[in-house]
C-alpha atoms as a PDB file:
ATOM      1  CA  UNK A   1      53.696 119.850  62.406  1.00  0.00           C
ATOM      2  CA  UNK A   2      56.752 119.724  64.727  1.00  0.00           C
ATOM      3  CA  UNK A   3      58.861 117.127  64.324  1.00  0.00           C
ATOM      4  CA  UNK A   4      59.486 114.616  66.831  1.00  0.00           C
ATOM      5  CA  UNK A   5      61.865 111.973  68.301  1.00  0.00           C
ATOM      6  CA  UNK A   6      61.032 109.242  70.199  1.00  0.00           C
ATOM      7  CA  UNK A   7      63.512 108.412  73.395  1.00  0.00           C
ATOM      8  CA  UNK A   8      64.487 105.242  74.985  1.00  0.00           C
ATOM      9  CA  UNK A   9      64.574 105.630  78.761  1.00  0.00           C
ATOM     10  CA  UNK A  10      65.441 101.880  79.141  1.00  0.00           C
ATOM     11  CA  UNK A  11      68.861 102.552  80.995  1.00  0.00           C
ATOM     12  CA  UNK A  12      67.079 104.950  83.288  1.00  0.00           C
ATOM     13  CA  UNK A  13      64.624 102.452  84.759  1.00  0.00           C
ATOM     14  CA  UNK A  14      67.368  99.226  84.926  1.00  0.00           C
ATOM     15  CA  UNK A  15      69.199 101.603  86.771  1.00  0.00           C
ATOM     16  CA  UNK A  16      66.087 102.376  89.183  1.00  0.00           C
ATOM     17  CA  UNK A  17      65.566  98.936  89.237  1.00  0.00           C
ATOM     18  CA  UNK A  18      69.127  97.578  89.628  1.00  0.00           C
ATOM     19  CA  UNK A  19      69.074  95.286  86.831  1.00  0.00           C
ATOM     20  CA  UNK A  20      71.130  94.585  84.661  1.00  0.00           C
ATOM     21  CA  UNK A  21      70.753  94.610  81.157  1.00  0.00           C
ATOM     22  CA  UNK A  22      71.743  90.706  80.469  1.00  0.00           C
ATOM     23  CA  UNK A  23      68.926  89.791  82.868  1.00  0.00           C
ATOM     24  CA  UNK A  24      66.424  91.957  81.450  1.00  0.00           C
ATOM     25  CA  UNK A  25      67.078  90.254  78.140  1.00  0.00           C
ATOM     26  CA  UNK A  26      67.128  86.694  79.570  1.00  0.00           C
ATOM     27  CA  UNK A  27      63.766  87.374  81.187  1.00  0.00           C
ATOM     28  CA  UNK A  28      61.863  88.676  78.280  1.00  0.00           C
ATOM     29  CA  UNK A  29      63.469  86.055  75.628  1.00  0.00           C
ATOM     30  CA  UNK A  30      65.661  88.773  73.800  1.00  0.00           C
ATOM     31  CA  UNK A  31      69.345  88.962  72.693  1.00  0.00           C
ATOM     32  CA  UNK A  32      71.678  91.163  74.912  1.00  0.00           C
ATOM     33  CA  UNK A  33      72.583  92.278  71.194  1.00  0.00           C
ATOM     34  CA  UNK A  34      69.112  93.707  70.690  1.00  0.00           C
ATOM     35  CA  UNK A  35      68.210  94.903  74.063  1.00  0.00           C
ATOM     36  CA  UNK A  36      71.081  97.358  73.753  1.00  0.00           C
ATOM     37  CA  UNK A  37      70.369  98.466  69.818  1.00  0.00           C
ATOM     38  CA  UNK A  38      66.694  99.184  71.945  1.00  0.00           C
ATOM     39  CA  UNK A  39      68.598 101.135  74.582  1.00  0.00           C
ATOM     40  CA  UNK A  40      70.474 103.299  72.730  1.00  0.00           C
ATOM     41  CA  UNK A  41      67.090 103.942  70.303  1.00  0.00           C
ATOM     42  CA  UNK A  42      69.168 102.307  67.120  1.00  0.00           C
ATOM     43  CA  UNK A  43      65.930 100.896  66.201  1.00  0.00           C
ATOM     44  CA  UNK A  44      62.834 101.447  63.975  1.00  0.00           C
ATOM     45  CA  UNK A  45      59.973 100.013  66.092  1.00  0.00           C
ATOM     46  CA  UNK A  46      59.222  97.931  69.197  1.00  0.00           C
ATOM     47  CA  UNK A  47      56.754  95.120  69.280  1.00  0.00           C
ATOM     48  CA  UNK A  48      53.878  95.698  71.798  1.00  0.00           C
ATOM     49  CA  UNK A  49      54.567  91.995  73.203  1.00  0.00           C
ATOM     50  CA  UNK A  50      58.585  92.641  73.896  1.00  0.00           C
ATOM     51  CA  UNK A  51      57.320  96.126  74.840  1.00  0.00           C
ATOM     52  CA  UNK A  52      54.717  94.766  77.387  1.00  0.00           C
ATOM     53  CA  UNK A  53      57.434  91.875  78.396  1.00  0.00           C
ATOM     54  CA  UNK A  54      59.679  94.883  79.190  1.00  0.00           C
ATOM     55  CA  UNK A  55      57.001  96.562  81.129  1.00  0.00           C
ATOM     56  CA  UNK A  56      56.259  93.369  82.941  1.00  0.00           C
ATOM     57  CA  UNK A  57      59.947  92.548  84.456  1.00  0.00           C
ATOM     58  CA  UNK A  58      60.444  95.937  85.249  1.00  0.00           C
ATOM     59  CA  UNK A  59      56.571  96.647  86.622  1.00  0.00           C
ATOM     60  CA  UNK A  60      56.488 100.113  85.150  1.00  0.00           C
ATOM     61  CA  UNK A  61      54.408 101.595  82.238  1.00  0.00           C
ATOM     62  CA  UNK A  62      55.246 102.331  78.429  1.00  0.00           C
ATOM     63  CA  UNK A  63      55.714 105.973  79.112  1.00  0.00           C
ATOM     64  CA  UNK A  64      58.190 105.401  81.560  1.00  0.00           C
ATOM     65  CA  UNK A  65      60.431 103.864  78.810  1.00  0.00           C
ATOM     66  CA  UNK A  66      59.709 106.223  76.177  1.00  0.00           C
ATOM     67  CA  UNK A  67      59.814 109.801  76.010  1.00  0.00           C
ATOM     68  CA  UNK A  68      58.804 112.343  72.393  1.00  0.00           C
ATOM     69  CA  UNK A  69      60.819 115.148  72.348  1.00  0.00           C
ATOM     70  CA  UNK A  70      61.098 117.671  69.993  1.00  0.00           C
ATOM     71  CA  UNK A  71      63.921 117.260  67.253  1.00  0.00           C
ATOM     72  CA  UNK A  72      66.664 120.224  67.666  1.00  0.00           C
ATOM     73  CA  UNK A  73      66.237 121.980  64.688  1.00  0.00           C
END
């Protein structure tokens, strides 16, 4: 089995978007403080409701947030 990473594309699509990251976290009820942990992929897990939230503000899908790539080795 390969291992895998998961990564956060978050700054990518604000950027498309031209949000900014203190609005995104106002609209979906989050602290600025844990939007950016989620940004830079500092974190364990997502919930499907903040990740749907996300989705929802920024009218994309999951899989343009998050990306599996294959762990240098």
């Amino acid at each position: 089995m390969k291992d895998m990473q998961i990564i956060v594309r978050l700054d990518v699509m604000l950027a498309l978007r031209k949000m900014k990251s203190r609005d995104l976290a106002q609209a979906i009820g989050i602290t600025e403080q844990n939007l950016s942990l989620l940004k830079s992929g500092k974190v364990k897990g997502i919930r499907f409701e903040t990740l749907a939230k996300i989705c929802a503000v920024l009218e994309c899908q999951p899989g343009d947030l998050l990306e599996a790539e294959q762990r240098a080795t």
